[in-house]
PDB file of N, CA and C in Angstrom:
ATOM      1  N   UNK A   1      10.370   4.410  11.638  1.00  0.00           N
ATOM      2  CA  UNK A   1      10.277   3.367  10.631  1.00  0.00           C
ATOM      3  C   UNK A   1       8.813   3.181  10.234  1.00  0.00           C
ATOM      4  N   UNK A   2       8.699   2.948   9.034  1.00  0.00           N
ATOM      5  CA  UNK A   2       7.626   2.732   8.439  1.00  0.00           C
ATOM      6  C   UNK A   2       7.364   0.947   8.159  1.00  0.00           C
ATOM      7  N   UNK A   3       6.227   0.722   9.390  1.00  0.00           N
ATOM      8  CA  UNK A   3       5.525  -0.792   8.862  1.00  0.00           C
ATOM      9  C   UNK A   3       4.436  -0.675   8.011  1.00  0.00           C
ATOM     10  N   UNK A   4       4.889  -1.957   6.804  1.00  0.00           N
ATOM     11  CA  UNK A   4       3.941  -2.341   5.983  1.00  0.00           C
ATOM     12  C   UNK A   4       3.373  -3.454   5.998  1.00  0.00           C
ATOM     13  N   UNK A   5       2.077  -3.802   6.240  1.00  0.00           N
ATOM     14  CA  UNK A   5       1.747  -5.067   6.042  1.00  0.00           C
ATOM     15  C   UNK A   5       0.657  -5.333   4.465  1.00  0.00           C
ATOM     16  N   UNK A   6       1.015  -6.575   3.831  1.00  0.00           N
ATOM     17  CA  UNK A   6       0.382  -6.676   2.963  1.00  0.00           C
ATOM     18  C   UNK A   6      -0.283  -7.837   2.909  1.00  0.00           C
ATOM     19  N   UNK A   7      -1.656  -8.191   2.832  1.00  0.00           N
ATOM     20  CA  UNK A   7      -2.659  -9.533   2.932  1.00  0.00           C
ATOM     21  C   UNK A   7      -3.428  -9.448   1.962  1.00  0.00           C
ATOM     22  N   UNK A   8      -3.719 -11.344   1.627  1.00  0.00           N
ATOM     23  CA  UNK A   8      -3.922 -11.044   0.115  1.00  0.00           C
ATOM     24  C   UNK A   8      -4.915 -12.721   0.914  1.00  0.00           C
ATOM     25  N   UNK A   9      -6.290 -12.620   0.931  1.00  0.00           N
ATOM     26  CA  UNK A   9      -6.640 -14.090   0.908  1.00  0.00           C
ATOM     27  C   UNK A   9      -7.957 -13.802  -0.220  1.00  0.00           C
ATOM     28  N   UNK A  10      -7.433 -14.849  -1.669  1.00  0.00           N
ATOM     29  CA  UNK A  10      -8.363 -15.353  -2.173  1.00  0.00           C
ATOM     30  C   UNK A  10      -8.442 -13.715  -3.036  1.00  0.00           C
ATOM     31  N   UNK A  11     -10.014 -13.096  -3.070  1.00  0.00           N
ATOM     32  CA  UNK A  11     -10.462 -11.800  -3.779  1.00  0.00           C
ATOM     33  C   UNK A  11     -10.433 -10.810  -2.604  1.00  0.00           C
ATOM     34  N   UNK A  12     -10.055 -11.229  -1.547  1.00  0.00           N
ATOM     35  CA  UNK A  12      -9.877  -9.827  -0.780  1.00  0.00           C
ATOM     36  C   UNK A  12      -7.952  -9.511  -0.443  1.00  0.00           C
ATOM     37  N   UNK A  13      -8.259  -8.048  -0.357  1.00  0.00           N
ATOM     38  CA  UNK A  13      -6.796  -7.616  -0.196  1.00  0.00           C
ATOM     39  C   UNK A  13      -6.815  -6.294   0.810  1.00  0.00           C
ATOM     40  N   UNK A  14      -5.505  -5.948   1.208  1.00  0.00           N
ATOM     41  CA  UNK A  14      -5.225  -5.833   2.426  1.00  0.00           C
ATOM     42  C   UNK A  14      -3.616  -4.992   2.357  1.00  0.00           C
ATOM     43  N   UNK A  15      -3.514  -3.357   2.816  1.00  0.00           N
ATOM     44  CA  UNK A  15      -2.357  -2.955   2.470  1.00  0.00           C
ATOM     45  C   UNK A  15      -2.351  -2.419   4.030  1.00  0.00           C
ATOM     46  N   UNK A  16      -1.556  -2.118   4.645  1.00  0.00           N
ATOM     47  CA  UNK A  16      -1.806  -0.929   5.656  1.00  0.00           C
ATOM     48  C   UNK A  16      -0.130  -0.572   6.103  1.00  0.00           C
ATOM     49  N   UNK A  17      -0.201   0.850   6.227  1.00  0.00           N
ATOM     50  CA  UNK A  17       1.247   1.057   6.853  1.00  0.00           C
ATOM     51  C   UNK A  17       1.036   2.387   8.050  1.00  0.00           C
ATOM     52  N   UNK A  18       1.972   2.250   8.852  1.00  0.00           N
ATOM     53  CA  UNK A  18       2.564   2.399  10.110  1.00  0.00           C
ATOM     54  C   UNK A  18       3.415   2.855  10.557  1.00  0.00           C
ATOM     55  N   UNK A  19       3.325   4.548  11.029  1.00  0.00           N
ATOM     56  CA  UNK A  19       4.469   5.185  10.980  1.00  0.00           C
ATOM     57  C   UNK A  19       5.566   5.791  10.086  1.00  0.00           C
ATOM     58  N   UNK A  20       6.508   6.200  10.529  1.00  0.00           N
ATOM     59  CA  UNK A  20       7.323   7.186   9.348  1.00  0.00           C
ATOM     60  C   UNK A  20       8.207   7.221   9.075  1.00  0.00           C
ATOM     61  N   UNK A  21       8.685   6.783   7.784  1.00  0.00           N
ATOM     62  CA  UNK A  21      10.474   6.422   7.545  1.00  0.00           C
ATOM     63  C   UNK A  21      11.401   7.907   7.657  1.00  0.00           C
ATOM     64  N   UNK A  22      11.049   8.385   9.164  1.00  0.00           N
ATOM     65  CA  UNK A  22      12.032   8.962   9.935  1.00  0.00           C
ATOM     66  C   UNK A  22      13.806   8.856   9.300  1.00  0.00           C
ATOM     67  N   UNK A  23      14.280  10.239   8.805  1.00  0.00           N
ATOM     68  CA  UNK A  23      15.576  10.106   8.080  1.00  0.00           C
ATOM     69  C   UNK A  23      15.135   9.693   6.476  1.00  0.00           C
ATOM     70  N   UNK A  24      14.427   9.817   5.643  1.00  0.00           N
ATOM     71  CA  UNK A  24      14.321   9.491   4.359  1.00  0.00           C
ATOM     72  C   UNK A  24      12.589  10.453   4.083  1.00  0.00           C
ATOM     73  N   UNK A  25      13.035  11.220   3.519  1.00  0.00           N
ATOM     74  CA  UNK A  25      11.554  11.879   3.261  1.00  0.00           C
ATOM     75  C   UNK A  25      11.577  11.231   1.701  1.00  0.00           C
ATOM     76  N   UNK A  26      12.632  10.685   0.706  1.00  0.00           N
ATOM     77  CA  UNK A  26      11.883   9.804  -0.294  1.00  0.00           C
ATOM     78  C   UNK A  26      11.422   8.940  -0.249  1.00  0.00           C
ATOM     79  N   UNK A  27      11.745   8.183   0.960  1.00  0.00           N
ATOM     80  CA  UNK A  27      10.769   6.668   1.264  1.00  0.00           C
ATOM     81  C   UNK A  27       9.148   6.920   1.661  1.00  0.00           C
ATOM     82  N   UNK A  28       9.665   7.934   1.883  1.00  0.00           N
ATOM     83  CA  UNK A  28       8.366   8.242   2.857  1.00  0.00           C
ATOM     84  C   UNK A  28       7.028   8.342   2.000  1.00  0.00           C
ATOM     85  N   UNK A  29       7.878   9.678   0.847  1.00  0.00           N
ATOM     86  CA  UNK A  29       7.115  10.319  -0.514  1.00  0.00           C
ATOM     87  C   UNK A  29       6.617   8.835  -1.238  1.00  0.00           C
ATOM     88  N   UNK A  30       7.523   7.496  -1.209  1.00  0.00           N
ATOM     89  CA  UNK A  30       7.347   6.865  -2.093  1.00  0.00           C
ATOM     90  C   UNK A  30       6.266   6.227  -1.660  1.00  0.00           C
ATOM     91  N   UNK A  31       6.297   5.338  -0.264  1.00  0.00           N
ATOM     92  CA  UNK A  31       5.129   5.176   0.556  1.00  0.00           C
ATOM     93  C   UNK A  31       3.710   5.905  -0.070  1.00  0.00           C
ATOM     94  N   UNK A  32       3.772   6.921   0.365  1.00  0.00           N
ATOM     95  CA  UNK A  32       3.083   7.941   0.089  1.00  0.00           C
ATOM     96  C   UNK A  32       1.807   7.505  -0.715  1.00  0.00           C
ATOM     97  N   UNK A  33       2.922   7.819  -1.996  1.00  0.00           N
ATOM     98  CA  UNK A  33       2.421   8.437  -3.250  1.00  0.00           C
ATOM     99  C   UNK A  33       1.761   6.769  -3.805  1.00  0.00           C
ATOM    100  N   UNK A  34       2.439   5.659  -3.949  1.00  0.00           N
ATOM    101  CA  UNK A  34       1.586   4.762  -4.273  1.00  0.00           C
ATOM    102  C   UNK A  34       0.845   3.979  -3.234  1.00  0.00           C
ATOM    103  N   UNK A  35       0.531   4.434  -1.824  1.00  0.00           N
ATOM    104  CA  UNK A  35      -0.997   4.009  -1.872  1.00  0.00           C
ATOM    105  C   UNK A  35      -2.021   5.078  -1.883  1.00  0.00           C
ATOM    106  N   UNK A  36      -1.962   6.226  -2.233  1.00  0.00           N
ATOM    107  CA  UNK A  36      -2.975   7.478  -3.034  1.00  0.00           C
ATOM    108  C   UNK A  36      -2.880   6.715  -4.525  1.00  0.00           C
ATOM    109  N   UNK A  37      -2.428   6.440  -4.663  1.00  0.00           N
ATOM    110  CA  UNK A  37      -2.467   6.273  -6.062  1.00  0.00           C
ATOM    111  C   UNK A  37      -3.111   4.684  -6.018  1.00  0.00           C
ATOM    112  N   UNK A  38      -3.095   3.707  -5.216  1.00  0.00           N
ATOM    113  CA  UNK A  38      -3.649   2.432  -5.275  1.00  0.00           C
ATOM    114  C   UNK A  38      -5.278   2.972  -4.775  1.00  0.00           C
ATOM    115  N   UNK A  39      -5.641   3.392  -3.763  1.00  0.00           N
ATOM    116  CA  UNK A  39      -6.618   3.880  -3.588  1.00  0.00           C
ATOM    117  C   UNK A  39      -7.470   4.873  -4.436  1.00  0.00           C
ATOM    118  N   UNK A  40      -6.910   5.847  -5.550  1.00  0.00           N
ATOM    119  CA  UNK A  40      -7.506   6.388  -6.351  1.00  0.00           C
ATOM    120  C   UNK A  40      -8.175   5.654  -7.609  1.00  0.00           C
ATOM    121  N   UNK A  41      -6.821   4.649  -7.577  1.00  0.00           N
ATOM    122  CA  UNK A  41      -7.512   3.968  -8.495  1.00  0.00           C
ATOM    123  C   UNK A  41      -8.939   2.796  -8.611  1.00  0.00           C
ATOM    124  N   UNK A  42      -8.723   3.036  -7.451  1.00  0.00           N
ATOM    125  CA  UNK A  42      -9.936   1.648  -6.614  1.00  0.00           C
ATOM    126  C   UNK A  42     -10.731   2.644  -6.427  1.00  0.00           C
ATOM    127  N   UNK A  43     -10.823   3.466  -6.538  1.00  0.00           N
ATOM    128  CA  UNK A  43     -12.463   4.397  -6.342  1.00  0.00           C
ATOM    129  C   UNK A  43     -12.340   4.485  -7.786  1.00  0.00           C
ATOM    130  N   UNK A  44     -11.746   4.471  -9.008  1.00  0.00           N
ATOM    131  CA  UNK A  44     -12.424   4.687 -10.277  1.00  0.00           C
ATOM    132  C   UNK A  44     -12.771   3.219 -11.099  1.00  0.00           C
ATOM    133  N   UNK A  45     -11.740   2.169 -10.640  1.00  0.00           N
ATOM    134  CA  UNK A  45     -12.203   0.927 -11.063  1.00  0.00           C
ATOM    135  C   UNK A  45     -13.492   0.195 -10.666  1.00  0.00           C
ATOM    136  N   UNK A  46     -14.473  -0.090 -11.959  1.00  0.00           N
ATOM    137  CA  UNK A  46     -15.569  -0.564 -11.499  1.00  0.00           C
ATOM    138  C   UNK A  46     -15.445  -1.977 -11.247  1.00  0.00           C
ATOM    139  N   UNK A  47     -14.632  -2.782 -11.246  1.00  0.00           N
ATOM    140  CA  UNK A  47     -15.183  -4.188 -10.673  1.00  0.00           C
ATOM    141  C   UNK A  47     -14.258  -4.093  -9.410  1.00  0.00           C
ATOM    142  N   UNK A  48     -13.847  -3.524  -9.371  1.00  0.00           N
ATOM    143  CA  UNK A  48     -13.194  -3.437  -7.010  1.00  0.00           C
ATOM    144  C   UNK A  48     -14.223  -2.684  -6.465  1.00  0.00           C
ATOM    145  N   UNK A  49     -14.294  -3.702  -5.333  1.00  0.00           N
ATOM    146  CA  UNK A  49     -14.914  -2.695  -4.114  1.00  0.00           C
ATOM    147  C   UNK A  49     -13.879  -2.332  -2.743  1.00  0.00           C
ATOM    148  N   UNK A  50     -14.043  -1.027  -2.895  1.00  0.00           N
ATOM    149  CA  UNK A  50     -13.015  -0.518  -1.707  1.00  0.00           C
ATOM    150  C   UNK A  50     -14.022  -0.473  -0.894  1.00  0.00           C
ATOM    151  N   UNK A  51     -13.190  -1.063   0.394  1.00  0.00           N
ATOM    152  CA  UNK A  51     -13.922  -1.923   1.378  1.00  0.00           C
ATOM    153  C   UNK A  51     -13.948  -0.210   2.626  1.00  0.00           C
ATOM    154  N   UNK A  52     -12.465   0.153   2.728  1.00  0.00           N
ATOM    155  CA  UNK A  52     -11.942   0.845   3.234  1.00  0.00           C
ATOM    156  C   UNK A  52     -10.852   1.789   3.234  1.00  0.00           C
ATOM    157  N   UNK A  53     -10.702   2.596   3.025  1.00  0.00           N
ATOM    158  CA  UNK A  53      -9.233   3.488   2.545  1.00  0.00           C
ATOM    159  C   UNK A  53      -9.508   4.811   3.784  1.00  0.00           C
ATOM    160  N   UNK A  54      -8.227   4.744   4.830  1.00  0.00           N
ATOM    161  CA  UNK A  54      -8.057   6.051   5.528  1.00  0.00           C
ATOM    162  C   UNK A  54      -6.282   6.171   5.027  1.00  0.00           C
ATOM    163  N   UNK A  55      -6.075   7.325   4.576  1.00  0.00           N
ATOM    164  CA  UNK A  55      -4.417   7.864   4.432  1.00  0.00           C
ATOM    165  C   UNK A  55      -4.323   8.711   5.324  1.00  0.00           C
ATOM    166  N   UNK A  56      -3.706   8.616   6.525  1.00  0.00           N
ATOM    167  CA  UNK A  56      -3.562  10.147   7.345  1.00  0.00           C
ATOM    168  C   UNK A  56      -2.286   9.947   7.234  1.00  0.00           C
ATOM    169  N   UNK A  57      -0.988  10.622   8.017  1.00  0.00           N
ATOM    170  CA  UNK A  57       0.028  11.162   8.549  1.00  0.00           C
ATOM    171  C   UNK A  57       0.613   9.968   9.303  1.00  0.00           C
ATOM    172  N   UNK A  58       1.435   8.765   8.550  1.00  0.00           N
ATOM    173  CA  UNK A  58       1.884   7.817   8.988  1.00  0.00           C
ATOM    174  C   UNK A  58       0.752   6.676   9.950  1.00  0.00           C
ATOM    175  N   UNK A  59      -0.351   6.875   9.383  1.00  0.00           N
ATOM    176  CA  UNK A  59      -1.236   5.900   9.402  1.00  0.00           C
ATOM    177  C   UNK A  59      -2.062   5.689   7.860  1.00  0.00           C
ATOM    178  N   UNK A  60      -1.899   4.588   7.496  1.00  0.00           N
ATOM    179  CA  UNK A  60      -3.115   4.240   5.809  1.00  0.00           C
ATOM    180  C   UNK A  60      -3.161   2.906   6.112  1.00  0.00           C
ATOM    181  N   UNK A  61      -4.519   2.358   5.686  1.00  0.00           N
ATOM    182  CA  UNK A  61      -5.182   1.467   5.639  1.00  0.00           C
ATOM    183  C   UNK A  61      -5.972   1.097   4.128  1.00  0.00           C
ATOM    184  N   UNK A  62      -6.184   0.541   3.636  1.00  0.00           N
ATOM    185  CA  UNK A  62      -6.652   0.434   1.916  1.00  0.00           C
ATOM    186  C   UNK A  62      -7.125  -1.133   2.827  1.00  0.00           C
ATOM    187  N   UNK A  63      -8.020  -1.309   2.282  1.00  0.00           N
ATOM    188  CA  UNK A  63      -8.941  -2.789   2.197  1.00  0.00           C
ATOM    189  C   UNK A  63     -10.618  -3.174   1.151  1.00  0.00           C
ATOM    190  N   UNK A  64      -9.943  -3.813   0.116  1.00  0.00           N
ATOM    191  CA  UNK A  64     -10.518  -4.027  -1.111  1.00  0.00           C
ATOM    192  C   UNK A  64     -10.432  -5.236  -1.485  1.00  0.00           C
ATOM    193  N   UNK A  65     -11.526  -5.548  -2.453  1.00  0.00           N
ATOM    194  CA  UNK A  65     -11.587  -6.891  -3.125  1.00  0.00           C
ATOM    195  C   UNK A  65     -12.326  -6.784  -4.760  1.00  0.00           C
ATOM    196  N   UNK A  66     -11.594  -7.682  -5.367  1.00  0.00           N
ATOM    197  CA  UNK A  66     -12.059  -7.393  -6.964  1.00  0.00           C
ATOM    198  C   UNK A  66     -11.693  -8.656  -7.538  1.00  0.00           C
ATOM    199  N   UNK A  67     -11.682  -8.423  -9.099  1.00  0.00           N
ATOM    200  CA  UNK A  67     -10.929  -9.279  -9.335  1.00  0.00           C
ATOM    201  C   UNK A  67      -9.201  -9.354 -10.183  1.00  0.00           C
ATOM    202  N   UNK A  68      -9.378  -9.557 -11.542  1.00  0.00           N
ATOM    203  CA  UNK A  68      -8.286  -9.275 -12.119  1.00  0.00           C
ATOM    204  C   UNK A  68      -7.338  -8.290 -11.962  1.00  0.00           C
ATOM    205  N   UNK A  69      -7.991  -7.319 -12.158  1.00  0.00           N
ATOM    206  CA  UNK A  69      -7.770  -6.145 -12.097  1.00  0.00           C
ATOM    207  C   UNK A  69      -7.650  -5.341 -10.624  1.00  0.00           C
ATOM    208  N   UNK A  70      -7.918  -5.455  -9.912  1.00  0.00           N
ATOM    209  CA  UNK A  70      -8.147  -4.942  -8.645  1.00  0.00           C
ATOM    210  C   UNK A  70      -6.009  -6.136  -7.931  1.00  0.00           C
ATOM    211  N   UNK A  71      -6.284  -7.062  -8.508  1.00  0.00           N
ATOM    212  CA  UNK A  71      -5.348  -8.070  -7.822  1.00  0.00           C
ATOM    213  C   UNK A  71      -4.188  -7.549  -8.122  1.00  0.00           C
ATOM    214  N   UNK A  72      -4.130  -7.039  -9.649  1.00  0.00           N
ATOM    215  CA  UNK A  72      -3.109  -6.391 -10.635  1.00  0.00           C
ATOM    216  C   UNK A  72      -2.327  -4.977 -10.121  1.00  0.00           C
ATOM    217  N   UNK A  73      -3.539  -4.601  -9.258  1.00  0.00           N
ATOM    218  CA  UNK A  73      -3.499  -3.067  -8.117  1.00  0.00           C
ATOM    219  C   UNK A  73      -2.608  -3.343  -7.512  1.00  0.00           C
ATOM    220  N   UNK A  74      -2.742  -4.548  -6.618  1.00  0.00           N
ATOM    221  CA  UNK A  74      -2.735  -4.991  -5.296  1.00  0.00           C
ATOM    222  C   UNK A  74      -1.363  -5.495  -5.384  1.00  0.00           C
ATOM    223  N   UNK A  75      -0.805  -6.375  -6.373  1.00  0.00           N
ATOM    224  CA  UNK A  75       0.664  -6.734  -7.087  1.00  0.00           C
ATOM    225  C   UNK A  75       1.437  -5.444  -7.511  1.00  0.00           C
ATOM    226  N   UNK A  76       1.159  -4.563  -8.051  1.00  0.00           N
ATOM    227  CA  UNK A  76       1.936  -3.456  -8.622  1.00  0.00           C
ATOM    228  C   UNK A  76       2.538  -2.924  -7.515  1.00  0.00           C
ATOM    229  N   UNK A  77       1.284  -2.214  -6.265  1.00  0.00           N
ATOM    230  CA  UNK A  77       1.481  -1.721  -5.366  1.00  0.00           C
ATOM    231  C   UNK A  77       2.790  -2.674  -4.312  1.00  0.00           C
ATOM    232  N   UNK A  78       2.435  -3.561  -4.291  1.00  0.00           N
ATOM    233  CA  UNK A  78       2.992  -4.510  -3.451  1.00  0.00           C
ATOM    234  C   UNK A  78       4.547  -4.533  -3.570  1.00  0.00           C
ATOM    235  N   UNK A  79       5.109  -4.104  -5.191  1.00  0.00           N
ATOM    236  CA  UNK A  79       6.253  -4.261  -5.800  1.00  0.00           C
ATOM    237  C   UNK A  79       7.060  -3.518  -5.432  1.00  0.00           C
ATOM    238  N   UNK A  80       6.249  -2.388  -5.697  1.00  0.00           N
ATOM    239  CA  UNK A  80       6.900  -1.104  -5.568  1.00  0.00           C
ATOM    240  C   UNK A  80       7.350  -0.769  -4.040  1.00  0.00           C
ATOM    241  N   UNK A  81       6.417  -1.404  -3.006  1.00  0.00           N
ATOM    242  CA  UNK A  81       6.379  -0.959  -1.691  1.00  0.00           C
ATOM    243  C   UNK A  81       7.690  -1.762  -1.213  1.00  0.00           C
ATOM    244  N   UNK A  82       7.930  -2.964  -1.721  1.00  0.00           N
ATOM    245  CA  UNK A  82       9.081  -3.804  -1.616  1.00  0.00           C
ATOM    246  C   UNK A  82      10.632  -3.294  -2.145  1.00  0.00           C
ATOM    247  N   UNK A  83      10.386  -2.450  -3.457  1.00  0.00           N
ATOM    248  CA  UNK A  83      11.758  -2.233  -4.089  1.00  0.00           C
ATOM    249  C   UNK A  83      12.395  -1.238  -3.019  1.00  0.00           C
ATOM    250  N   UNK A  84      11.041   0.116  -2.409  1.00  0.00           N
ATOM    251  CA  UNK A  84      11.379   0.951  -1.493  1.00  0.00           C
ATOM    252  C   UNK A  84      11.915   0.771  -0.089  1.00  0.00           C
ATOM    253  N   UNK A  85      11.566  -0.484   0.041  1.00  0.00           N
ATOM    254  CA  UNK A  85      12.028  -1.443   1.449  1.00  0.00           C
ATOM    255  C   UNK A  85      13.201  -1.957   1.420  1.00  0.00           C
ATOM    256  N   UNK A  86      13.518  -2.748  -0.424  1.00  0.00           N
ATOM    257  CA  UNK A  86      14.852  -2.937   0.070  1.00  0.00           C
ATOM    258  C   UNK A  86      15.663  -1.258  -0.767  1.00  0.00           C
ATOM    259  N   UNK A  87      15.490  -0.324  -0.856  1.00  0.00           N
ATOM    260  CA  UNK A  87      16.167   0.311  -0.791  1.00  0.00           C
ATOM    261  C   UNK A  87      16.701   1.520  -0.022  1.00  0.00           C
ATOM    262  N   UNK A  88      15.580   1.100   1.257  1.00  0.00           N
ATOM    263  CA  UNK A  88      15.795   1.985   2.414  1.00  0.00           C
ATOM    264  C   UNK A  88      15.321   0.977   3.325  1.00  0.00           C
ATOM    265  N   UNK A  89      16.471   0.083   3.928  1.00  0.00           N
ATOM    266  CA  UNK A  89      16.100  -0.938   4.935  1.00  0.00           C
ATOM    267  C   UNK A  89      15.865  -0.101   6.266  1.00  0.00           C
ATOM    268  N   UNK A  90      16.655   0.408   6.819  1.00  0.00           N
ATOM    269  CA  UNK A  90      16.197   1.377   8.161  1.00  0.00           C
ATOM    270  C   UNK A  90      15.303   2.404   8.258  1.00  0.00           C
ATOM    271  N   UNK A  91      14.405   2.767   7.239  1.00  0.00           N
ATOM    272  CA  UNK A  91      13.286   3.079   7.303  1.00  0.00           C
ATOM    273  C   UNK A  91      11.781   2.551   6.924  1.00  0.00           C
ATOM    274  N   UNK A  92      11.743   1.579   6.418  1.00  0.00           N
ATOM    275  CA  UNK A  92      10.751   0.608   5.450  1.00  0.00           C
ATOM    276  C   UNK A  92      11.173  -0.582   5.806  1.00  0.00           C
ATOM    277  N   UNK A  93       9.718  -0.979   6.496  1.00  0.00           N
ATOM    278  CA  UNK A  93       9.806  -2.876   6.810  1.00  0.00           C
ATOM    279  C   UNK A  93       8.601  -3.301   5.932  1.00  0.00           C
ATOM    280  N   UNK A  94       8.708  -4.665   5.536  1.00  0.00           N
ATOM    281  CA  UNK A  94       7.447  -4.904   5.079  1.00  0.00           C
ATOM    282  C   UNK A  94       7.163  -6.443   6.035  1.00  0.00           C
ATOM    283  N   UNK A  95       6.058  -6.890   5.812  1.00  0.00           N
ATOM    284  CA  UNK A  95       5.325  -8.234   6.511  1.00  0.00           C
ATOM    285  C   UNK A  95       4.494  -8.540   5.404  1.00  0.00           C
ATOM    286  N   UNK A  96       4.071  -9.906   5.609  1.00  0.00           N
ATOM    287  CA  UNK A  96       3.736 -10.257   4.359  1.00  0.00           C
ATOM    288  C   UNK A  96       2.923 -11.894   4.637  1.00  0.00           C
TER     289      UNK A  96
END
């Protein structure tokens, strides 16, 4: 199973996940693919500062702060990581 935690205080933000939605390689892909993609975008957006981003092999960490735009990241991502949670409950948890 894949844990997600997501923290949000004020202009700083906070994604990290945990392990591997074992039995679903699309949860996994989906995982995946949008936090490379939240993190890519936070290295090209100039008003976020990425604080921290490691993606390995059922370990990622993203920790950033911005503003509008960076928050807008941080919500999109957040959505998506949720729709994948409830659509693969036995592999995808989220915390919040």
């Amino acid at each position: 199973m894949t844990l997600i935690r997501l923290e949000k205080q004020g202009s700083r933000m906070r994604v990290s996940a945990c392990g591997h939605a074992v039995g679903s390689p699309a949860a996994c892909a989906g995982v995946s693919a949008l936090l490379c993609a939240l993190c890519g975008y936070l290295r090209l957006e100039e008003t976020a500062k990425l604080h921290r981003c490691r993606l390995e092999s059922g370990d990622a960490l993203l920790e950033f702060s911005g503003g509008e735009r960076a928050t807008a990241a941080f919500e999109l991502t957040a959505v998506g990581l949720r729709q994948i949670a409830i659509g693969y409950p036995a592999c995808v948890r989220i915390e919040e």
